[in-house]
N, C-alpha and C. Protein backbone atom coordinates (compact mmCIF):
# COMPACT_ATOMS: atom_id res chain seq x y z
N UNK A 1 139.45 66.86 158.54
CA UNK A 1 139.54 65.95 157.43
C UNK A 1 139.45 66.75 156.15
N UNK A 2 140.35 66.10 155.30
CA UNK A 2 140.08 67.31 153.95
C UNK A 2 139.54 65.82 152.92
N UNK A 3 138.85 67.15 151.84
CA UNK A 3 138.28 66.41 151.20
C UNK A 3 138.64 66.76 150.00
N UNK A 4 138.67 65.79 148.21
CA UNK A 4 139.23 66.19 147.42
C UNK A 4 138.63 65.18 146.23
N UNK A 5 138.16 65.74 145.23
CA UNK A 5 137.36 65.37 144.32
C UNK A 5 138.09 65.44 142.82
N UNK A 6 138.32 64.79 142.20
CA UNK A 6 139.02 64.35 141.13
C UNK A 6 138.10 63.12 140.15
N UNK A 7 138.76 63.66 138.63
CA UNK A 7 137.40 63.12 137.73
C UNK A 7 138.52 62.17 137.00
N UNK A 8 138.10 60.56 137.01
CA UNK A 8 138.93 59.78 136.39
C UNK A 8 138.69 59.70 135.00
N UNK A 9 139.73 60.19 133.71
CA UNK A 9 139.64 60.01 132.33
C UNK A 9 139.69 59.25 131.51
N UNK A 10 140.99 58.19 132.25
CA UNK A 10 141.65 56.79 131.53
C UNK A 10 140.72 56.56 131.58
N UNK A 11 139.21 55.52 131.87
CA UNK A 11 138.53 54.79 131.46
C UNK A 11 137.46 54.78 130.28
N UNK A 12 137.21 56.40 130.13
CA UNK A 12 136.41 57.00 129.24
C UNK A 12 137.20 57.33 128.27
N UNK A 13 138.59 57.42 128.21
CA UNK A 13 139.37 57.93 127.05
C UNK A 13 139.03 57.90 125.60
N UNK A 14 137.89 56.62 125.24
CA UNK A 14 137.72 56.67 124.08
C UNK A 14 135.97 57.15 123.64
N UNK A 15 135.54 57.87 124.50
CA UNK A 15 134.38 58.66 123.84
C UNK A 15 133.76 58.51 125.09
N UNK A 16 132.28 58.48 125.14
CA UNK A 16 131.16 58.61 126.12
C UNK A 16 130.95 57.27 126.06
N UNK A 17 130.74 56.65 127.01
CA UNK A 17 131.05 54.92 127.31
C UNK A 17 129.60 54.86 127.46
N UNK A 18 129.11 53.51 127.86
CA UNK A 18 127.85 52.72 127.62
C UNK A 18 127.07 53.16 129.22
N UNK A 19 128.13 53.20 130.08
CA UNK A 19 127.63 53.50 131.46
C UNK A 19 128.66 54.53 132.20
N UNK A 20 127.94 55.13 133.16
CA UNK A 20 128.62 56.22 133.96
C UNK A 20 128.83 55.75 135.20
N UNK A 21 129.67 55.91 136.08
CA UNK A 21 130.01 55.63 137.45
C UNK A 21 130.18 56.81 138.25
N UNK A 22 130.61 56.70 139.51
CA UNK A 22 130.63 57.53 140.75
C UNK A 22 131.24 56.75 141.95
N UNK A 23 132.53 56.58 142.30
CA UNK A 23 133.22 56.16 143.37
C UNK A 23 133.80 56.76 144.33
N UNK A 24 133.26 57.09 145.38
CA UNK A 24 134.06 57.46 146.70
C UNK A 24 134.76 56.42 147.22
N UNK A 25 136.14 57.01 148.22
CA UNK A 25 136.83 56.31 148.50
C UNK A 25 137.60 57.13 149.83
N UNK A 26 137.16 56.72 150.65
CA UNK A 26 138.21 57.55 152.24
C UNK A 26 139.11 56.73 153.10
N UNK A 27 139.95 57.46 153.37
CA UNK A 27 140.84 57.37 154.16
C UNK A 27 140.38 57.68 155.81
N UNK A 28 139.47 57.20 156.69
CA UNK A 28 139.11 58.01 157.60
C UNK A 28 140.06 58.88 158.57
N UNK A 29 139.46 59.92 158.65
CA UNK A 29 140.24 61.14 159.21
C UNK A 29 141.36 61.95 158.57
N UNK A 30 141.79 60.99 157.48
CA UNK A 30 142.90 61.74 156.44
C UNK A 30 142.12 62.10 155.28
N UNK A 31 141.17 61.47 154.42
CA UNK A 31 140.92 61.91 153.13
C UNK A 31 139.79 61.51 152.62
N UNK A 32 139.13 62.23 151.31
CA UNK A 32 138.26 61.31 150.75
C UNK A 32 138.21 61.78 149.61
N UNK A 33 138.26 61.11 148.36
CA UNK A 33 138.03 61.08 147.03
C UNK A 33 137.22 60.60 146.01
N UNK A 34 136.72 61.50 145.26
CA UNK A 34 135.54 60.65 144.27
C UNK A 34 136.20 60.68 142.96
N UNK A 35 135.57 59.48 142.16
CA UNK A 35 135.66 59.99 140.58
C UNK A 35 134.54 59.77 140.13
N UNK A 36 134.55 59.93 138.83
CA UNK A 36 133.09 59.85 138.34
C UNK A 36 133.85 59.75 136.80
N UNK A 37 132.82 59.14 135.63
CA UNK A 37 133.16 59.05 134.16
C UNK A 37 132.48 58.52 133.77
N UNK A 38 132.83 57.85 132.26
CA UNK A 38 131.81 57.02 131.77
C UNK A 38 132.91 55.87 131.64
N UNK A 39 132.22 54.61 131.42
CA UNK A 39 133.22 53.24 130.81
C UNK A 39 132.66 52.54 129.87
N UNK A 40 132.99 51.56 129.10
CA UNK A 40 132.25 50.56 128.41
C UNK A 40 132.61 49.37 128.55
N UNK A 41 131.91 48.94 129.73
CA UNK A 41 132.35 47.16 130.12
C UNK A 41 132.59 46.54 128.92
N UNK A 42 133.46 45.20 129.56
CA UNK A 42 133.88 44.17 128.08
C UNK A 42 132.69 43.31 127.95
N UNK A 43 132.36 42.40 127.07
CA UNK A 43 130.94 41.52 127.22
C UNK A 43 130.90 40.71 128.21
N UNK A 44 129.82 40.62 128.74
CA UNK A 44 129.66 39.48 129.64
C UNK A 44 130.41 39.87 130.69
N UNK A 45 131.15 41.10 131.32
CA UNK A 45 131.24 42.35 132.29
C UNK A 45 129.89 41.94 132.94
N UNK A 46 129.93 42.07 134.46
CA UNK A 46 129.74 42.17 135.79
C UNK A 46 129.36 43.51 136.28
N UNK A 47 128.68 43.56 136.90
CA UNK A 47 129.03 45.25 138.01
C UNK A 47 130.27 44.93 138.73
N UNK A 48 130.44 43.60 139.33
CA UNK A 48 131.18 43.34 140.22
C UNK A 48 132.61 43.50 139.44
N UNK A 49 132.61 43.32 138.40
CA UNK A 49 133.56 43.17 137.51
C UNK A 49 134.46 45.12 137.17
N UNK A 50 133.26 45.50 136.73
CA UNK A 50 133.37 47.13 136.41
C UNK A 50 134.35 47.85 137.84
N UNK A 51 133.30 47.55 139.17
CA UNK A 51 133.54 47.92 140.21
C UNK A 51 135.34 47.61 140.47
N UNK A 52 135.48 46.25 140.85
CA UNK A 52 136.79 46.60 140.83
C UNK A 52 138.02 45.94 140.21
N UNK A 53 137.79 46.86 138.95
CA UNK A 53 139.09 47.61 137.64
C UNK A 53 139.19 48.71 138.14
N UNK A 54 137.88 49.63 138.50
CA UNK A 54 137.78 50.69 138.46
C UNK A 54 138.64 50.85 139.88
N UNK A 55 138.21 50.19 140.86
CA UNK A 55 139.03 50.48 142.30
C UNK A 55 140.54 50.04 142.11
N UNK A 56 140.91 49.03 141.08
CA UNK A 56 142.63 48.73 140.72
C UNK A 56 142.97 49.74 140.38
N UNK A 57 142.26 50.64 139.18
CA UNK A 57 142.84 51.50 138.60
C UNK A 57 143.41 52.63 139.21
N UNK A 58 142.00 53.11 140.34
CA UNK A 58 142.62 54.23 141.20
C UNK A 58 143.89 53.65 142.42
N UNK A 59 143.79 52.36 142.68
CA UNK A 59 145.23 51.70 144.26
C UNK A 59 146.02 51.85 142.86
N UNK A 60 146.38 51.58 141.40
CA UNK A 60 147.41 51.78 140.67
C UNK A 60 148.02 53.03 141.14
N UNK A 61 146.81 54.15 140.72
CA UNK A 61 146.97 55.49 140.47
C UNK A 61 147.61 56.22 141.46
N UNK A 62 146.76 55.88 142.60
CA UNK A 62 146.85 56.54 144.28
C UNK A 62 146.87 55.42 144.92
N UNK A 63 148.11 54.83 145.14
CA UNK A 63 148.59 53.93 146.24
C UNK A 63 148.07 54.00 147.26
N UNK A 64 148.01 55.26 148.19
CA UNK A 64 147.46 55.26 149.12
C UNK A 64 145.95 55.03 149.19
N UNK A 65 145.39 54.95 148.42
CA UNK A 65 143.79 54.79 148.30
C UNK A 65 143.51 53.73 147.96
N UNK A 66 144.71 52.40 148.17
CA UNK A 66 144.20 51.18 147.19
C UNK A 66 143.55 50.47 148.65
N UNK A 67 143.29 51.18 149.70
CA UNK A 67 143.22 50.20 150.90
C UNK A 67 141.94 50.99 151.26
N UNK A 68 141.38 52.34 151.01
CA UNK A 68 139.95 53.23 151.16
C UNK A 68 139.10 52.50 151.04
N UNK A 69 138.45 52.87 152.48
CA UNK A 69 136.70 52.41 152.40
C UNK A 69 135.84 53.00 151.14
N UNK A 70 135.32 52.02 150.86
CA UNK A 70 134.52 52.55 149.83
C UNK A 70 133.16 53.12 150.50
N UNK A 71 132.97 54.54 150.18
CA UNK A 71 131.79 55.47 150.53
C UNK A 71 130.32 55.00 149.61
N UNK A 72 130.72 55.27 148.36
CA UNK A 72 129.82 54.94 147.45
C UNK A 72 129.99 54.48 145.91
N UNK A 73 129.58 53.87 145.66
CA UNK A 73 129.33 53.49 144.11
C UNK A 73 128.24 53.34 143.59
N UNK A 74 128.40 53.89 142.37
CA UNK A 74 126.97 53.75 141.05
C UNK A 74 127.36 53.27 139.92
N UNK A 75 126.90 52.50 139.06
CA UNK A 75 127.08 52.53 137.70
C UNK A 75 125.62 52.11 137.09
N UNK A 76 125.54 53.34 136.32
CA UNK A 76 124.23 52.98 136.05
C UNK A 76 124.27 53.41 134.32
N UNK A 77 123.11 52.94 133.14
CA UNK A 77 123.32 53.34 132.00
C UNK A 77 123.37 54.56 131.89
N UNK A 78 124.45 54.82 130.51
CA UNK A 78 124.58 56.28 130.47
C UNK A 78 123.79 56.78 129.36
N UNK A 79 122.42 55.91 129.38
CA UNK A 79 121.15 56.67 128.07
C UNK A 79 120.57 57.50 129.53
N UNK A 80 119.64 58.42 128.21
CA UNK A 80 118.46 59.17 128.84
C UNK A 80 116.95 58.80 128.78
């Protein structure tokens, strides 16, 4: 199985967003991919909501990944 890690930009494009994420996504036995960034939900945004744009964005991106088990997700604030 190969594995392959890639950092999604479109969502953060406009500076350091309000929260950071982390999405795995595999193909079992063919693949697995993460991204990670920051975003800034719209108001009244969901996790459930965040979660999947973020998974449209990558089945847009990588067709083949619009059907990947999801491994893991985080979104958590992006203060310190």
């Amino acid at each position: 199985m190969s594995s392959q890690t890639q950092q999604s930009t479109a969502p953060a494009a406009t500076g350091q967003g309000s929260h950071h994420y982390v999405l795995t996504l595999e193909l079992p036995g063919r693949m697995s991919s993460t991204w990670s960034g920051t975003i800034t939900p719209a108001a009244g945004a969901s996790r459930h909501d965040v979660f999947m744009a973020l998974r449209n964005q990558i089945g847009d991106q990588h067709p083949g990944l619009s059907t990947g088990n999801v491994v893991f997700f985080s979104l958590e604030p992006n203060g310190l």
